[in-house]
C-alpha atoms as a PDB file:
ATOM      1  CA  UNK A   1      31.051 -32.663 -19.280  1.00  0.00           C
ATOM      2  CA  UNK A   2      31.148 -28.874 -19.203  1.00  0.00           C
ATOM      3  CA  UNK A   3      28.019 -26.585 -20.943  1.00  0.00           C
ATOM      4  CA  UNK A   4      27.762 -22.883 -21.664  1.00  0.00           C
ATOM      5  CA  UNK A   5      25.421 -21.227 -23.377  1.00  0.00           C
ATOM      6  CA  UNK A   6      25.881 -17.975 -25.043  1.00  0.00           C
ATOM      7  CA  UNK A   7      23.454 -16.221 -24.488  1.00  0.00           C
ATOM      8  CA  UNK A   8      23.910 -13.540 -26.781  1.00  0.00           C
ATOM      9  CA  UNK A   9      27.567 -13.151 -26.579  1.00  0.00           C
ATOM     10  CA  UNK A  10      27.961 -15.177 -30.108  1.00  0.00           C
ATOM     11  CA  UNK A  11      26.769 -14.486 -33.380  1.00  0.00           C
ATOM     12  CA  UNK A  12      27.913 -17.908 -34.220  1.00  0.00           C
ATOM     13  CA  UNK A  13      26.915 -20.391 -31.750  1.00  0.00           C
ATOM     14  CA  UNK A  14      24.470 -20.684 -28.743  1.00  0.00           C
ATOM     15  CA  UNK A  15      25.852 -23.249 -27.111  1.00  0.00           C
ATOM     16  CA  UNK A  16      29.214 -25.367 -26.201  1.00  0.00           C
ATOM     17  CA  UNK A  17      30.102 -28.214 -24.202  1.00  0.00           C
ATOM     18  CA  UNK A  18      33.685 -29.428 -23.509  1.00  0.00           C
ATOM     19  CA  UNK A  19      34.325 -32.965 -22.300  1.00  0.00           C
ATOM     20  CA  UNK A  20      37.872 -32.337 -20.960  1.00  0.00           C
ATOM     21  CA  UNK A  21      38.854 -35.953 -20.797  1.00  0.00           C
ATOM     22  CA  UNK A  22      38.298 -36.577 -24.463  1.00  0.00           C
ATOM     23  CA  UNK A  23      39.304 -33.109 -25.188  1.00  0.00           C
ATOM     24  CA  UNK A  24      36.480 -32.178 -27.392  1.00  0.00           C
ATOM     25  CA  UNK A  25      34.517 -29.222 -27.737  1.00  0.00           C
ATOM     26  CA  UNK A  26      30.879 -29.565 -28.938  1.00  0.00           C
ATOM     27  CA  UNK A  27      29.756 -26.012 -30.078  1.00  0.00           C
ATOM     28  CA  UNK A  28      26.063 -26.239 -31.680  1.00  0.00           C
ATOM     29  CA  UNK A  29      25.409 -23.287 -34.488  1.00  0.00           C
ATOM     30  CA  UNK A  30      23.496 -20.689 -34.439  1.00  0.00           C
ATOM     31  CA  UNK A  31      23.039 -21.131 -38.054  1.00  0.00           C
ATOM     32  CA  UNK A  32      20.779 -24.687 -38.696  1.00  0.00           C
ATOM     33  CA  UNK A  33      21.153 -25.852 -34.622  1.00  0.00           C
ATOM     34  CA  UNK A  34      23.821 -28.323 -36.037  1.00  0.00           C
ATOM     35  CA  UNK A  35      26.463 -29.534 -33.494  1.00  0.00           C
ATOM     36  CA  UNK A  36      30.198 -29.742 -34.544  1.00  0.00           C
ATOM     37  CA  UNK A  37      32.650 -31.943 -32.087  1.00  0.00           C
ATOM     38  CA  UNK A  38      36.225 -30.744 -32.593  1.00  0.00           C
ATOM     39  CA  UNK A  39      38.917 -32.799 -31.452  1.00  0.00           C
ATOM     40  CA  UNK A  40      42.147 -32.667 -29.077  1.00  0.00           C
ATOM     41  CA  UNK A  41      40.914 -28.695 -27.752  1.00  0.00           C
ATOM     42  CA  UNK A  42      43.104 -28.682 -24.595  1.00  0.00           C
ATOM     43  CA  UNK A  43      41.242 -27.428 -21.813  1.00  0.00           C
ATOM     44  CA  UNK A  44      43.164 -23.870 -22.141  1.00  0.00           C
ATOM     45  CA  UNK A  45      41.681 -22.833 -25.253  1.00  0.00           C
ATOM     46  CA  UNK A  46      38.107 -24.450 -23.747  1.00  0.00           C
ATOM     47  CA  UNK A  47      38.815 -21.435 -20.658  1.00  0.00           C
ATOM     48  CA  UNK A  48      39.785 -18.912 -23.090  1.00  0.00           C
ATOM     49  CA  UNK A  49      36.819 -19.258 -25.436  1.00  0.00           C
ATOM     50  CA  UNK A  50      34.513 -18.885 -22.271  1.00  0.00           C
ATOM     51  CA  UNK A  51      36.847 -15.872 -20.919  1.00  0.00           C
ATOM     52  CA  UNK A  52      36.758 -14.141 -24.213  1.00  0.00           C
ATOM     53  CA  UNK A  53      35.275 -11.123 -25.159  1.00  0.00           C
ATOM     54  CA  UNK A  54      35.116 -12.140 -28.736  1.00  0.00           C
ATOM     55  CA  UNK A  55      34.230 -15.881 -28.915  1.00  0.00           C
ATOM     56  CA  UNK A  56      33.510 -15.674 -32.806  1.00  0.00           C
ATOM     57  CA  UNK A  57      37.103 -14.581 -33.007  1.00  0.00           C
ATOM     58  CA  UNK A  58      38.697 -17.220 -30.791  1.00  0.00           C
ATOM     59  CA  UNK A  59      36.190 -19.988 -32.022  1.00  0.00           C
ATOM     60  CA  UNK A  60      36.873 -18.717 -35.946  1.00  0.00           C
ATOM     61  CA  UNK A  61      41.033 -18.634 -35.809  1.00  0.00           C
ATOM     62  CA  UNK A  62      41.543 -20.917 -32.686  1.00  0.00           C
ATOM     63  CA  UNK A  63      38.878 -23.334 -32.779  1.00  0.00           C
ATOM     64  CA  UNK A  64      37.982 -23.927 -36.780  1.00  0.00           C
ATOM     65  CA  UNK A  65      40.628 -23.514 -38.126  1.00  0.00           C
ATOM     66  CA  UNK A  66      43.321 -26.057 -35.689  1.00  0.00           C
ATOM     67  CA  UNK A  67      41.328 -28.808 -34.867  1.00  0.00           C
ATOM     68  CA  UNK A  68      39.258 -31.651 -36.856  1.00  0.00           C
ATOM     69  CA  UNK A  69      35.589 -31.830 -36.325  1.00  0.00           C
ATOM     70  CA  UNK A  70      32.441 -33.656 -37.535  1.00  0.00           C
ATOM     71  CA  UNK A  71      28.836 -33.209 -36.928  1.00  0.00           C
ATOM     72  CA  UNK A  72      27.200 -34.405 -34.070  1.00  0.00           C
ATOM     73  CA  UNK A  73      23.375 -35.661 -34.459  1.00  0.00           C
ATOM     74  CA  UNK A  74      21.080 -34.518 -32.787  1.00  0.00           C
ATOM     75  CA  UNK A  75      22.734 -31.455 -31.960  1.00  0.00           C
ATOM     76  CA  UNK A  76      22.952 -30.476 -28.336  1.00  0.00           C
ATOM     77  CA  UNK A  77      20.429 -28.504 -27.012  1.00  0.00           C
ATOM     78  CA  UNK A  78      20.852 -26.075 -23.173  1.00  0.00           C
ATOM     79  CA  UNK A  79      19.464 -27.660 -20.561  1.00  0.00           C
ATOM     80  CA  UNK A  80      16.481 -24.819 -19.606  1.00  0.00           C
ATOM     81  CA  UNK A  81      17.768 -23.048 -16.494  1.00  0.00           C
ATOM     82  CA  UNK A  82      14.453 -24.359 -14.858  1.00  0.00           C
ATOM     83  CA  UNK A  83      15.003 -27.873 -15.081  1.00  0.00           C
ATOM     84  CA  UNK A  84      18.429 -27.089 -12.769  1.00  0.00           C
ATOM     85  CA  UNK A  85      17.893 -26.918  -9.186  1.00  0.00           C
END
């Protein structure tokens, strides 16, 4: 599994993970924490997204509104940069 976290870069989410073998992308809202799985993102779009200067736009027209999703509890959380060595 793949993580990135926003950091700041998105007024929408804080945080994604892609599994590229299932081809889903977990992106947990800024907006309640809550974690939304969308299925078959190829791992193109997963690249964009990341490479994007605007991730709200790419995640709002390329993400939401192509793909199915459902919520994911608990939502997924960063790992704290201290806890990776």
């Amino acid at each position: 599994m793949q993580h990135h976290n926003f950091k700041g870069s998105s007024e929408l989410v804080t945080f994604a993970a892609y599994d590229p073998n299932q081809q889903q992308l977990f992106l947990t809202y800024t907006a309640g924490g809550v974690t939304i799985a969308y299925q078959n993102v190829a791992p193109v779009l997963y690249e964009e997204l990341l490479r994007s200067a605007y991730p709200d736009v790419c995640i709002r027209f390329k993400v939401q509104a192509r793909h199915a999703f459902r919520r994911i509890e608990p939502a997924y959380e960063p790992i704290p940069s201290t806890l990776i060595k």
